[in-house]
N, C-alpha and C. Protein backbone atom coordinates (compact mmCIF):
# COMPACT_ATOMS: atom_id res chain seq x y z
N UNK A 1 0.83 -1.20 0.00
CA UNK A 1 0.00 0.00 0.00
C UNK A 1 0.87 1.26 0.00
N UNK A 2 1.82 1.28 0.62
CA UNK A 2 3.21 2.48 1.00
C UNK A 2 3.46 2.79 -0.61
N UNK A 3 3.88 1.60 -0.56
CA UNK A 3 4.50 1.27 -2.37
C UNK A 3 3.87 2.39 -3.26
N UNK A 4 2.76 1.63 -3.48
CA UNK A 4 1.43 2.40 -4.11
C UNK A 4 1.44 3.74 -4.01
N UNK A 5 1.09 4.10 -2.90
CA UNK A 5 1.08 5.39 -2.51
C UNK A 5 2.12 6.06 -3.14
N UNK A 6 3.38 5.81 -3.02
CA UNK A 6 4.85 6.24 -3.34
C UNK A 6 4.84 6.99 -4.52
N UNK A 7 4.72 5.74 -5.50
CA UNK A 7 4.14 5.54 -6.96
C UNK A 7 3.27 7.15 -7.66
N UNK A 8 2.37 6.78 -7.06
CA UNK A 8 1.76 7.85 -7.44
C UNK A 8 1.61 9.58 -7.05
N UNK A 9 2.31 9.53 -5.80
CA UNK A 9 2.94 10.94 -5.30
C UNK A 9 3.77 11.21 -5.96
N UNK A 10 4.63 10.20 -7.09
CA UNK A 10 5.67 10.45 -7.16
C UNK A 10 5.17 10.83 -8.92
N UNK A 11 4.36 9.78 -9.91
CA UNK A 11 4.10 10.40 -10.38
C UNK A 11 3.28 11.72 -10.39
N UNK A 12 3.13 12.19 -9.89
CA UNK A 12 2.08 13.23 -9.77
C UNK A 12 2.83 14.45 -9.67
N UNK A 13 3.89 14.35 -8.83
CA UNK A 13 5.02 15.23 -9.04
C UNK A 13 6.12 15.47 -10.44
N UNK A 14 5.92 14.40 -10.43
CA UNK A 14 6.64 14.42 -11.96
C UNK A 14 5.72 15.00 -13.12
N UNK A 15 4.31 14.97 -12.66
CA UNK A 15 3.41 15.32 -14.28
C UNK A 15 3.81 16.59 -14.03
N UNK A 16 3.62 17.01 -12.69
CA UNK A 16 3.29 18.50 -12.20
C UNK A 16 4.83 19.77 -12.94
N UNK A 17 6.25 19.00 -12.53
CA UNK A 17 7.26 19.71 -12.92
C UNK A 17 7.13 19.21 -14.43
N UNK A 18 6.61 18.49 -15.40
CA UNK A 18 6.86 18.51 -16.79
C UNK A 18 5.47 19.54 -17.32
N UNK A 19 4.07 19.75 -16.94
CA UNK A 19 3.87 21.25 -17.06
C UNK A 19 4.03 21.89 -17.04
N UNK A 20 4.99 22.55 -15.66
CA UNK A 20 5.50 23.58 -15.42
C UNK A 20 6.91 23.94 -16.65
N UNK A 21 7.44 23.26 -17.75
CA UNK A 21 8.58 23.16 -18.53
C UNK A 21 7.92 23.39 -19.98
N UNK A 22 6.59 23.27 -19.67
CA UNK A 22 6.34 23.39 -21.68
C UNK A 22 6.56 24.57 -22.08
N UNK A 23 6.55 24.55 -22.99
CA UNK A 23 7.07 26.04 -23.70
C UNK A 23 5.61 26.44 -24.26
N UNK A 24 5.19 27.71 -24.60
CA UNK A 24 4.00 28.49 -24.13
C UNK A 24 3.45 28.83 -25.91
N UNK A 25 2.51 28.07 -26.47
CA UNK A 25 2.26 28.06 -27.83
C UNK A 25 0.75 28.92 -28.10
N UNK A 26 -0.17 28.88 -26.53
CA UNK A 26 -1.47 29.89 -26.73
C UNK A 26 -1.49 30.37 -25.77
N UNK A 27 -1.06 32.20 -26.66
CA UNK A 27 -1.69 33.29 -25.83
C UNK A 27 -1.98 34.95 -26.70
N UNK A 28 -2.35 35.58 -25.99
CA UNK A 28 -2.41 36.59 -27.09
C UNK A 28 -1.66 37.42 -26.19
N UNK A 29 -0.50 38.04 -27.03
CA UNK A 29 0.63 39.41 -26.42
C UNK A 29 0.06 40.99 -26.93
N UNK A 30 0.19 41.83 -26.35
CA UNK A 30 0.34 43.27 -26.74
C UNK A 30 1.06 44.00 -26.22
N UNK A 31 1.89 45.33 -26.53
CA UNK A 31 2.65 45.84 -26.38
C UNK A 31 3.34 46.66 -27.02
N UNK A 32 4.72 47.30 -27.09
CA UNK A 32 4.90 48.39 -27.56
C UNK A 32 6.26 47.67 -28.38
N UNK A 33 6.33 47.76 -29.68
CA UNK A 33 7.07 47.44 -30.87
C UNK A 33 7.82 48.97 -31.23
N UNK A 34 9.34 49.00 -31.84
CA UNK A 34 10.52 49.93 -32.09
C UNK A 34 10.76 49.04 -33.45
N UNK A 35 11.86 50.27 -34.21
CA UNK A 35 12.25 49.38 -35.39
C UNK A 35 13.13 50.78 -35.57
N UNK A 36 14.15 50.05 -36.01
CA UNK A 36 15.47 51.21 -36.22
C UNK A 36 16.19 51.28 -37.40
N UNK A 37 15.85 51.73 -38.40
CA UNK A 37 16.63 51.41 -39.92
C UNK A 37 17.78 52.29 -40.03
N UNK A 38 18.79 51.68 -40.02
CA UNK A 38 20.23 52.73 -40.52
C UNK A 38 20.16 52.99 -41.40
N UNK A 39 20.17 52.68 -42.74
CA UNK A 39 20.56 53.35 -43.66
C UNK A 39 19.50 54.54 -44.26
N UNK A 40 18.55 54.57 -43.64
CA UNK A 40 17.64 56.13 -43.28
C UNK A 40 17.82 57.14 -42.51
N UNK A 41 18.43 56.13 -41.11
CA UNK A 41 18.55 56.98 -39.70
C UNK A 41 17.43 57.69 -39.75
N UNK A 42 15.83 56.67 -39.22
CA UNK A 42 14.35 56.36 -39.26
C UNK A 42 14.75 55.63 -37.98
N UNK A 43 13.83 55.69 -36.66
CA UNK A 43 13.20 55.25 -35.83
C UNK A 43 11.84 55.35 -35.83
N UNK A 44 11.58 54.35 -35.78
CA UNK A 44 9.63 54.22 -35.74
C UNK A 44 9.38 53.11 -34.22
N UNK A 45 8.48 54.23 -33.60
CA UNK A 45 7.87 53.43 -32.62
C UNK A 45 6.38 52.92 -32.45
N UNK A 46 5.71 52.07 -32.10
CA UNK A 46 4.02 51.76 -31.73
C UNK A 46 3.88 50.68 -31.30
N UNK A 47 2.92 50.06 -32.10
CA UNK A 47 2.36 49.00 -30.97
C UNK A 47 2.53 47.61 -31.55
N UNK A 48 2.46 46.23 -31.17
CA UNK A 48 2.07 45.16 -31.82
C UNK A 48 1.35 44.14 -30.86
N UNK A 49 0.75 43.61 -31.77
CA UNK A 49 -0.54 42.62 -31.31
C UNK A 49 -0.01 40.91 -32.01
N UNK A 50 0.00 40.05 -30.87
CA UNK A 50 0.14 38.88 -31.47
C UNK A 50 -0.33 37.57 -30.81
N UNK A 51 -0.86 36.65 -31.89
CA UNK A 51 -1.49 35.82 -30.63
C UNK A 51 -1.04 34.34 -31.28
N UNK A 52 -1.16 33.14 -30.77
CA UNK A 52 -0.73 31.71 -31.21
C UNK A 52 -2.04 30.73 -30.73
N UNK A 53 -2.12 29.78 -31.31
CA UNK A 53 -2.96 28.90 -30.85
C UNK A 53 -2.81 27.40 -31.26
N UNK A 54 -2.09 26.91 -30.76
CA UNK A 54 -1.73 25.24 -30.13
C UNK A 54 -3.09 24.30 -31.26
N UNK A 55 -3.22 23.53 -32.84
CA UNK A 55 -4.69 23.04 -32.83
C UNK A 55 -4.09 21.65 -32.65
N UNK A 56 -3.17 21.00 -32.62
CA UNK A 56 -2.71 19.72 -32.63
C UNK A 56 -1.67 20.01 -31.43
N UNK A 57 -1.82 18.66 -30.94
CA UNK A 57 -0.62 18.37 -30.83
C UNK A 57 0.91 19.00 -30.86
N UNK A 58 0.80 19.07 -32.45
CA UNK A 58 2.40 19.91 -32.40
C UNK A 58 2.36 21.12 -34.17
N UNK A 59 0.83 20.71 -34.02
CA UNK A 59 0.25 22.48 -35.19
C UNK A 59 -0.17 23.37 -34.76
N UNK A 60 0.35 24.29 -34.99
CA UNK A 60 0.09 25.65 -34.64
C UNK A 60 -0.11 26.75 -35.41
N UNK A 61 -0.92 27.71 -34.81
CA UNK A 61 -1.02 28.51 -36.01
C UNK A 61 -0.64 30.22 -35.15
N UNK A 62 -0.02 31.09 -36.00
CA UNK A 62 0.15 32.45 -35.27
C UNK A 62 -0.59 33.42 -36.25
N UNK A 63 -0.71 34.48 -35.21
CA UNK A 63 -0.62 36.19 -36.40
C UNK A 63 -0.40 37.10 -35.38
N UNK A 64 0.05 38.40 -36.74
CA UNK A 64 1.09 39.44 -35.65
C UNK A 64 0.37 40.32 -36.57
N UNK A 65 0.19 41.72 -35.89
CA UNK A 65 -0.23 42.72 -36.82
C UNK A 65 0.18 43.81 -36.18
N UNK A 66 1.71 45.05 -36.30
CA UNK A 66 2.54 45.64 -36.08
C UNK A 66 2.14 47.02 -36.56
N UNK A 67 1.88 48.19 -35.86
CA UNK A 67 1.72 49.40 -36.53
C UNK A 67 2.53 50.17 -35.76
N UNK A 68 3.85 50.84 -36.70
CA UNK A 68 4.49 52.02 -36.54
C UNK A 68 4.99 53.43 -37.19
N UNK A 69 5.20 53.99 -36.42
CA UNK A 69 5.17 55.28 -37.18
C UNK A 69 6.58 56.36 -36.69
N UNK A 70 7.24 56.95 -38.09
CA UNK A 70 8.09 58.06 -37.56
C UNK A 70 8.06 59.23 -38.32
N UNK A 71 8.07 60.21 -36.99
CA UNK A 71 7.32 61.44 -37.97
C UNK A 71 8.70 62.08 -37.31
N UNK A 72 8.91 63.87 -37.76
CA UNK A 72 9.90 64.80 -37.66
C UNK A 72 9.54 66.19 -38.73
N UNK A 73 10.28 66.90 -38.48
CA UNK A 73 10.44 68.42 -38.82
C UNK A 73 11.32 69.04 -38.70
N UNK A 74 11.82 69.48 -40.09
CA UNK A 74 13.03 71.04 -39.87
C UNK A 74 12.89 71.90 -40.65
N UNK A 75 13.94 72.37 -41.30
CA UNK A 75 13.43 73.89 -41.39
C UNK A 75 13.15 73.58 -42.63
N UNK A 76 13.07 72.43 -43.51
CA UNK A 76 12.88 72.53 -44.92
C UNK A 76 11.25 71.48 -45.15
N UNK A 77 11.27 70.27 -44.18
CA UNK A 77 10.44 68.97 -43.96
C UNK A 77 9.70 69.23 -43.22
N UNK A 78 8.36 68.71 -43.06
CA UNK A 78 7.54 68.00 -42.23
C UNK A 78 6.99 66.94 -42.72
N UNK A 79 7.01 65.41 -41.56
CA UNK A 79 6.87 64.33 -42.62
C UNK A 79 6.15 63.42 -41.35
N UNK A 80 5.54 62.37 -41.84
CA UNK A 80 4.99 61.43 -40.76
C UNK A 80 4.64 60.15 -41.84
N UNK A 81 5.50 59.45 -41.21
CA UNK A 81 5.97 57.71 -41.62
C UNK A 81 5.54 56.45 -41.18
N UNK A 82 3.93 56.13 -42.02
CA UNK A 82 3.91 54.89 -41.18
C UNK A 82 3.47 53.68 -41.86
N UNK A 83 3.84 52.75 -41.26
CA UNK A 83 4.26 51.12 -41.23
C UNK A 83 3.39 50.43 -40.87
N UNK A 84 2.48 49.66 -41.52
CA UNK A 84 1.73 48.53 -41.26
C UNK A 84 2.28 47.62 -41.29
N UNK A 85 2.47 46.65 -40.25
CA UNK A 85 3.26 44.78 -41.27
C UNK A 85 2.13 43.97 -40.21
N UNK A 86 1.61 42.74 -41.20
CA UNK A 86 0.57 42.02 -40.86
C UNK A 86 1.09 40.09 -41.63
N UNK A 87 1.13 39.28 -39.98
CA UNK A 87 1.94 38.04 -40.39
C UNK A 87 0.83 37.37 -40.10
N UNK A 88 0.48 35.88 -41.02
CA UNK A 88 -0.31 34.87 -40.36
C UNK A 88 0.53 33.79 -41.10
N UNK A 89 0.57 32.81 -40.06
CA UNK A 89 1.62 31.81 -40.71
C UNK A 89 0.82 30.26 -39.43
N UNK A 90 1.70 29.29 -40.01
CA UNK A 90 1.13 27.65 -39.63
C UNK A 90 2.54 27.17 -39.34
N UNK A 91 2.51 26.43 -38.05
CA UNK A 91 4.21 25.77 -38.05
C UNK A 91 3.96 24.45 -37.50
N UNK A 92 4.75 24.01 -37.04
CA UNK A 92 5.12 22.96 -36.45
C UNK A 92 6.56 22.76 -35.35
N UNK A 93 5.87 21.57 -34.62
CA UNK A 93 6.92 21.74 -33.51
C UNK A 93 6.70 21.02 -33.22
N UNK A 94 8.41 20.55 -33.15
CA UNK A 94 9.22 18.90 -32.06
C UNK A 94 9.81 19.31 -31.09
N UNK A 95 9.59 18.13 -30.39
CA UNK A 95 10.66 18.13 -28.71
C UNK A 95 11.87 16.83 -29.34
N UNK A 96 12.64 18.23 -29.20
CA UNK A 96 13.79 16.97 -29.00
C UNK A 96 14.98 17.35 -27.76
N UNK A 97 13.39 17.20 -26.81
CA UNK A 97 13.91 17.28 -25.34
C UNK A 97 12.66 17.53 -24.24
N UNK A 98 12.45 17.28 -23.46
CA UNK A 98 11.14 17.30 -22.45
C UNK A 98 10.96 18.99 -22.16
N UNK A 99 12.26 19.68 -22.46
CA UNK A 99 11.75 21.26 -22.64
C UNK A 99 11.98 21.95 -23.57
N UNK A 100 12.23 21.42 -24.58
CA UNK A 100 13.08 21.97 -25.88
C UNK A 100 12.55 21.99 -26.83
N UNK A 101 12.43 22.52 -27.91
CA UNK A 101 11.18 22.11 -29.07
C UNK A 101 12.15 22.57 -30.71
N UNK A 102 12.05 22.12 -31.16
CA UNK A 102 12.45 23.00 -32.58
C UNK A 102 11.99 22.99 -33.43
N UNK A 103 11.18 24.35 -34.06
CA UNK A 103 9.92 24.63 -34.73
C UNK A 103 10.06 25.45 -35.98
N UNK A 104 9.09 24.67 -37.09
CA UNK A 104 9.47 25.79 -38.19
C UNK A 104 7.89 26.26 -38.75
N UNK A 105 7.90 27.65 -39.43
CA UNK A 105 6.60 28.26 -39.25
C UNK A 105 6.60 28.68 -41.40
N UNK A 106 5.68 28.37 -42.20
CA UNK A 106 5.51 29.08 -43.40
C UNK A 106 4.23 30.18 -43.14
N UNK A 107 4.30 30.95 -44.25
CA UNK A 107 2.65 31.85 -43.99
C UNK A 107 2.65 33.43 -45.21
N UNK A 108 1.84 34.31 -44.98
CA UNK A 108 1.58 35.04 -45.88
C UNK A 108 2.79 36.46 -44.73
N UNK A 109 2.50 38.19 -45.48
CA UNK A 109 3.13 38.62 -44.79
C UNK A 109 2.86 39.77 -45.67
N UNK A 110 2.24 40.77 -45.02
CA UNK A 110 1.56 42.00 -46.19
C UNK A 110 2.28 43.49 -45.22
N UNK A 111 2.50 44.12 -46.08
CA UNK A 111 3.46 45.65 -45.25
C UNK A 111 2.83 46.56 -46.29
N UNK A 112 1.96 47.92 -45.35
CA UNK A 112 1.86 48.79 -46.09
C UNK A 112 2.29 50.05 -45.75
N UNK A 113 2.54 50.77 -46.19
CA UNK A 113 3.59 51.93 -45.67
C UNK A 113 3.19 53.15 -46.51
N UNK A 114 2.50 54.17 -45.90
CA UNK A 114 2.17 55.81 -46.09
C UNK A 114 3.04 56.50 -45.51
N UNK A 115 3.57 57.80 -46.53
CA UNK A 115 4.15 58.54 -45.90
C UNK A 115 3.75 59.68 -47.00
N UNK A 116 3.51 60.57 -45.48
CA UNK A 116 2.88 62.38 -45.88
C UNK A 116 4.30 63.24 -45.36
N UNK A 117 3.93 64.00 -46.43
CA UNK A 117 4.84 65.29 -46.33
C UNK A 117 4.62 66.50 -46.50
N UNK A 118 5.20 67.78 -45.90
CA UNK A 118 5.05 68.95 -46.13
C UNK A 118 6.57 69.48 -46.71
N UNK A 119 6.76 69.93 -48.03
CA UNK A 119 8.34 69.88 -48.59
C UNK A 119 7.67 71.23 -49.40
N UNK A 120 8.72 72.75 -48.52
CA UNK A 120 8.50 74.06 -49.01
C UNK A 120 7.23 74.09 -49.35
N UNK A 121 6.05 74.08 -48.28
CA UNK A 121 4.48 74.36 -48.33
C UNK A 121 3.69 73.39 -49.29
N UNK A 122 4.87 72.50 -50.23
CA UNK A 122 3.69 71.39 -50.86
C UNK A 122 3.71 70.17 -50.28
N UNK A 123 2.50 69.69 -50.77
CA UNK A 123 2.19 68.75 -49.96
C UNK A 123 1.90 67.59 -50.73
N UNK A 124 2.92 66.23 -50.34
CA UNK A 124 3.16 65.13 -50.84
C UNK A 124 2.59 63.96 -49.79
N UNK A 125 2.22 62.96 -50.80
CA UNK A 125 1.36 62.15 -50.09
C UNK A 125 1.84 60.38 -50.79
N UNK A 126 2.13 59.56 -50.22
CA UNK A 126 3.29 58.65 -50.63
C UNK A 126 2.57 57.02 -50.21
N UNK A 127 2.02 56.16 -50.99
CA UNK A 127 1.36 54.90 -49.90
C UNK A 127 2.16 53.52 -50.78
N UNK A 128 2.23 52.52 -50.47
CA UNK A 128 2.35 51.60 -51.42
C UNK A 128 2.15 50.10 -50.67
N UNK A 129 1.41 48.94 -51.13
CA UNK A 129 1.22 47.80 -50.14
C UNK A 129 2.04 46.83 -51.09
N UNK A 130 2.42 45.69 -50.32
CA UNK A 130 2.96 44.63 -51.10
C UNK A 130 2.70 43.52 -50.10
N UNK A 131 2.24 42.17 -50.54
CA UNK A 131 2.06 40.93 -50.29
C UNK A 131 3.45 39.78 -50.65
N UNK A 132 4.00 39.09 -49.79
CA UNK A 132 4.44 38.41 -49.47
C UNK A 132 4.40 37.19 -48.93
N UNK A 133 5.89 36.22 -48.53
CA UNK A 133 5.77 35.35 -47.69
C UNK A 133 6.67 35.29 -46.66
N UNK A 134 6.58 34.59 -45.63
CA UNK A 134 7.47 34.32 -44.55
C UNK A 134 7.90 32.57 -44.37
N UNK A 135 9.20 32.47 -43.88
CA UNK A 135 9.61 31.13 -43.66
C UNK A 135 10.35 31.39 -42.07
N UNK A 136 10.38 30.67 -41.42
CA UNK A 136 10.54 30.76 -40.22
C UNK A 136 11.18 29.40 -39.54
N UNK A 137 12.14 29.29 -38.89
CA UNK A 137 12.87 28.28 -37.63
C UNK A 137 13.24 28.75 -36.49
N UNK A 138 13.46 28.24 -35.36
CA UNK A 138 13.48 28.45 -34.22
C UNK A 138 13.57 27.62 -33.05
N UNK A 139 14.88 27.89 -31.85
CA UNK A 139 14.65 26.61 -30.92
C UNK A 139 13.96 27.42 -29.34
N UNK A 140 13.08 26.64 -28.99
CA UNK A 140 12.95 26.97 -28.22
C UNK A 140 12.83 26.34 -26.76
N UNK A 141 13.03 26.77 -25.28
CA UNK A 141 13.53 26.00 -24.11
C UNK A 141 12.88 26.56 -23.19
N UNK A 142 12.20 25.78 -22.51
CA UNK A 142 11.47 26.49 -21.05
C UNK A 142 12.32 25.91 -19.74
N UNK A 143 12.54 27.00 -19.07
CA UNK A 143 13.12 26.49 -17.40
C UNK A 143 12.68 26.03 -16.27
N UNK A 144 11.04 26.83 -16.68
CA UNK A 144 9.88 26.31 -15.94
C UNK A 144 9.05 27.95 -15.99
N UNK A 145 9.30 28.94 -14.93
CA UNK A 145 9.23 29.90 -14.72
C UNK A 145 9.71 31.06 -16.14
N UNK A 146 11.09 30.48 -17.33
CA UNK A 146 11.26 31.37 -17.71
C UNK A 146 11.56 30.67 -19.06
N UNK A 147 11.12 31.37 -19.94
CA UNK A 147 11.55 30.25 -21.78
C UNK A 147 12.44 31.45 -22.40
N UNK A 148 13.47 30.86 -22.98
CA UNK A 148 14.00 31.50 -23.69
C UNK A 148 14.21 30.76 -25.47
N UNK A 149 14.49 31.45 -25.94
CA UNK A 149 14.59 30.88 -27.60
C UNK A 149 15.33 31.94 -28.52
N UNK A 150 15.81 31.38 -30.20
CA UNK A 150 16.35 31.95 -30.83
C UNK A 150 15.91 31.74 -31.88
N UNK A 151 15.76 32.36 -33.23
CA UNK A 151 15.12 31.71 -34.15
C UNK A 151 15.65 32.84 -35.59
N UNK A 152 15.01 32.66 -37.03
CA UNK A 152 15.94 33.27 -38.28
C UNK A 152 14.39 33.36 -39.20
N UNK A 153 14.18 34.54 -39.57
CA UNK A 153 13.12 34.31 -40.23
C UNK A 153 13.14 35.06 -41.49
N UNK A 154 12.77 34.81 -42.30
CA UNK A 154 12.92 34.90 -43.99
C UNK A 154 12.02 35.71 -44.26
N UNK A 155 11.74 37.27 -45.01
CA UNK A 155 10.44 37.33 -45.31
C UNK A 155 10.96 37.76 -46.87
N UNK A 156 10.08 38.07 -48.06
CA UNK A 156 9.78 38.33 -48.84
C UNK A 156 8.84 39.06 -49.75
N UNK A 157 9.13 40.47 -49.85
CA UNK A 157 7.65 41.47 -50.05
C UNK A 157 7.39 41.13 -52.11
N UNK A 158 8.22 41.01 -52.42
CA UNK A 158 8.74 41.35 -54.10
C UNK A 158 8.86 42.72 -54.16
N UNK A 159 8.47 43.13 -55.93
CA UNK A 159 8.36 43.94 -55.90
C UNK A 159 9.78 45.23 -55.96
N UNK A 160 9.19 46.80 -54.83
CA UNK A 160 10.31 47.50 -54.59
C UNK A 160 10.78 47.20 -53.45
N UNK A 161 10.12 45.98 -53.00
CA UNK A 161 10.48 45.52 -51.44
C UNK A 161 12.00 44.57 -51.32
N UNK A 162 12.84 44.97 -50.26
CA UNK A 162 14.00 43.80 -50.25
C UNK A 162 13.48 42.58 -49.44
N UNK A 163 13.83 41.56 -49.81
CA UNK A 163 13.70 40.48 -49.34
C UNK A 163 14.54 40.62 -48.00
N UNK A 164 14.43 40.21 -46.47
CA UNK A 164 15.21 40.35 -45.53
C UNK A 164 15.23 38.70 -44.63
N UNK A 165 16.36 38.79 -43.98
CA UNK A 165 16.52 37.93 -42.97
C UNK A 165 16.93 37.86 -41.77
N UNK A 166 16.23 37.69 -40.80
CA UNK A 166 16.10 38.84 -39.24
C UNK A 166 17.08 37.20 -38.50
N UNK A 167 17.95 37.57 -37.45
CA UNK A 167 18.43 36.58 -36.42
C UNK A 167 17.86 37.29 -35.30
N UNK A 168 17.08 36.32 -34.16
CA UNK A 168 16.31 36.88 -33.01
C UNK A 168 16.60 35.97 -32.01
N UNK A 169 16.32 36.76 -30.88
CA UNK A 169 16.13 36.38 -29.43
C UNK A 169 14.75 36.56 -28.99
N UNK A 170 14.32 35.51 -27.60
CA UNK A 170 13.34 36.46 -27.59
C UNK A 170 13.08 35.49 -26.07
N UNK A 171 12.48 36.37 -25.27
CA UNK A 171 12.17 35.49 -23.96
C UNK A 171 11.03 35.86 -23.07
N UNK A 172 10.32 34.88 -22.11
CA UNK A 172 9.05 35.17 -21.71
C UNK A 172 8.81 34.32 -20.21
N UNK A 173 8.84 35.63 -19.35
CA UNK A 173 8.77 35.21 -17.46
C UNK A 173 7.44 35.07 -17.27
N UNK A 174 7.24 33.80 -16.86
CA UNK A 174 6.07 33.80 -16.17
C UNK A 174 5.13 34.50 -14.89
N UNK A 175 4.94 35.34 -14.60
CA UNK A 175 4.70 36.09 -13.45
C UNK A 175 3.56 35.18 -12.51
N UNK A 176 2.56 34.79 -13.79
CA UNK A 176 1.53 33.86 -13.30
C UNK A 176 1.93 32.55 -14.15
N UNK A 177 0.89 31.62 -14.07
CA UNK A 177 0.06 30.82 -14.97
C UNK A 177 0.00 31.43 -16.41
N UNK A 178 -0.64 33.12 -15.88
CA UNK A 178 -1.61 33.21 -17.38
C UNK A 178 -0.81 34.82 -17.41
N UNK A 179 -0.44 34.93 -16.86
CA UNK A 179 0.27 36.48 -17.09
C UNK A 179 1.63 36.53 -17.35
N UNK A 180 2.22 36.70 -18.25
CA UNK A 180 3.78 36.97 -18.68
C UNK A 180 4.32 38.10 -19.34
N UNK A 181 5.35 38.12 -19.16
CA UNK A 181 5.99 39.42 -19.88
C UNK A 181 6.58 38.83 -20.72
N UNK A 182 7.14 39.59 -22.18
CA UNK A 182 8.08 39.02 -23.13
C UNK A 182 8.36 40.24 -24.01
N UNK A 183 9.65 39.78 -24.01
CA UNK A 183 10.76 40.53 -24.68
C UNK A 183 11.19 40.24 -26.14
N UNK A 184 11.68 40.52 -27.30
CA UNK A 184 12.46 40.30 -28.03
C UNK A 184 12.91 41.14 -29.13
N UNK A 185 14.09 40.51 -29.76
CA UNK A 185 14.61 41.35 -30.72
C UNK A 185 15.20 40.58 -31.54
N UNK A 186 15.20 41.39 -32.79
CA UNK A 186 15.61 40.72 -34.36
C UNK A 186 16.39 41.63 -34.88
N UNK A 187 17.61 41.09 -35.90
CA UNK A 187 18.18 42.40 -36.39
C UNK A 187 18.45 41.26 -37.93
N UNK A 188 18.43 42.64 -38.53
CA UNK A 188 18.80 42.18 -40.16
C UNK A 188 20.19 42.87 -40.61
N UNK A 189 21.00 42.74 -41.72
CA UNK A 189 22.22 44.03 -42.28
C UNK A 189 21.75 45.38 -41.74
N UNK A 190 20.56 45.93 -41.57
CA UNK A 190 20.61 47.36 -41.48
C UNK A 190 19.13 47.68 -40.99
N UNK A 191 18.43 46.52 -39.99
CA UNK A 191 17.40 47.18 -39.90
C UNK A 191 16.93 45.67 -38.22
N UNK A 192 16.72 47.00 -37.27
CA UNK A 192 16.73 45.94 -35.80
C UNK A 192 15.25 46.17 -35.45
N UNK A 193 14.56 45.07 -34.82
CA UNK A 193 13.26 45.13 -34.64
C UNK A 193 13.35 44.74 -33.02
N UNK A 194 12.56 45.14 -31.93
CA UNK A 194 12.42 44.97 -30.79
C UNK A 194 10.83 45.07 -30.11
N UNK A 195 10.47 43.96 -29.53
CA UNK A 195 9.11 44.43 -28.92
C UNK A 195 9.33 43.98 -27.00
N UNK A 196 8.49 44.29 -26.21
CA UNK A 196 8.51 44.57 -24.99
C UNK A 196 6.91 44.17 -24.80
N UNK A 197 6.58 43.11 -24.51
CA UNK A 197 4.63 42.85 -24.64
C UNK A 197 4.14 42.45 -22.82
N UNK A 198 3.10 42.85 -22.80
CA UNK A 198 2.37 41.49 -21.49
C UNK A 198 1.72 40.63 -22.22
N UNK A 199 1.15 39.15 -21.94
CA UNK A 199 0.64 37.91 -22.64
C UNK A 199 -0.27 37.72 -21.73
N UNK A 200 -1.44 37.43 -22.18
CA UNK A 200 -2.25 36.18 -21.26
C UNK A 200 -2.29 34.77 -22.23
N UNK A 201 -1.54 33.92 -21.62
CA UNK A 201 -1.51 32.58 -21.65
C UNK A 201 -2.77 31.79 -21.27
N UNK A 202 -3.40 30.96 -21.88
CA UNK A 202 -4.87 30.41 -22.13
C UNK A 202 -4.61 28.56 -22.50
């Protein structure tokens, strides 16, 4: 009967610390998104919205929809710069480890970008959208309390758009269950992306 007992305290503890290690596939984040292009010397700041949802096993599906803007003035300009980018993509994901996963994501990826101007009292008005795709990999590791990951993602506008390829970090503290913070950042040759979100995990 001890035995028994043993057994199952013991699994029970064990289910309990391998929940506490999964890595976190449904929740919806919001928060405040930056993007820094050098070869403009353009900072654009606002917001982004993103959410995931776990339908299998190990399918998943995301979307991100990013709006920023950089405006300024001198003695010749007045201008205001802004950035739509909108991701929905489908991935998949293995454990090849009880906390480890390594996941790859395909999907669509649309950026539209207006920019108004005031140049010596005339007034210019500038929009253009382009449709794309995204390819995506990534490993990712939970500690229990804290996941961290790295991942390389491909996008492709055509077009007058450059094709880019971002290397990222990105990490997410559990505060609760269902409340987390998360961080990350991506940088390409000449152009770094950073967001700062809260999540509710579901």
């Amino acid at each position: 009967m001890k035995k028994t007992l043993l057994v199952v305290v013991l699994a029970s503890v064990c289910g309990a610390a391998n929940a506490n290690v999964n890595n976190t596939y449904d929740f919806v984040d919001v928060g405040f998104a930056g993007v820094k292009v050098d070869d403009s010397d353009s900072t654009f700041n606002g917001f982004s919205l993103a959410a995931s949802k776990l339908i299998t096993d190990n399918v998943f599906v995301t979307g991100q929809l990013a709006k920023v803007e950089d405006s300024g003035a001198d003695s010749v300009e007045i201008y205001d710069w802004d950035v739509n980018l909108l991701k929905v993509s489908v991935g998949y994901r293995y454990g090849i480890a009880p906390a480890t996963d390594l996941y790859g994501q395909v999907g669509y990826a649309r950026q539209k970008d207006t920019y108004n101007a005031v140049i010596s009292n005339q007034r210019f008005s500038l929009s253009d959208t382009a449709d794309g795709y995204l390819v995506k990999v990534g490993l990712k590791h939970s500690f229990g309390k804290f996941e961290g990951g790295v991942y390389a993602e491909h996008s492709d506008f055509g077009g007058d758009y450059d094709s880019a390829t971002f290397v990222g970090v990105e990490g997410r503290l559990k505060f609760t269950d269902h409340f987390h913070g998360v961080v990350s950042y991506e940088q390409d040759s000449d152009i770094a992306m950073y967001k700062i979100a809260v999540s509710y995990a579901f």
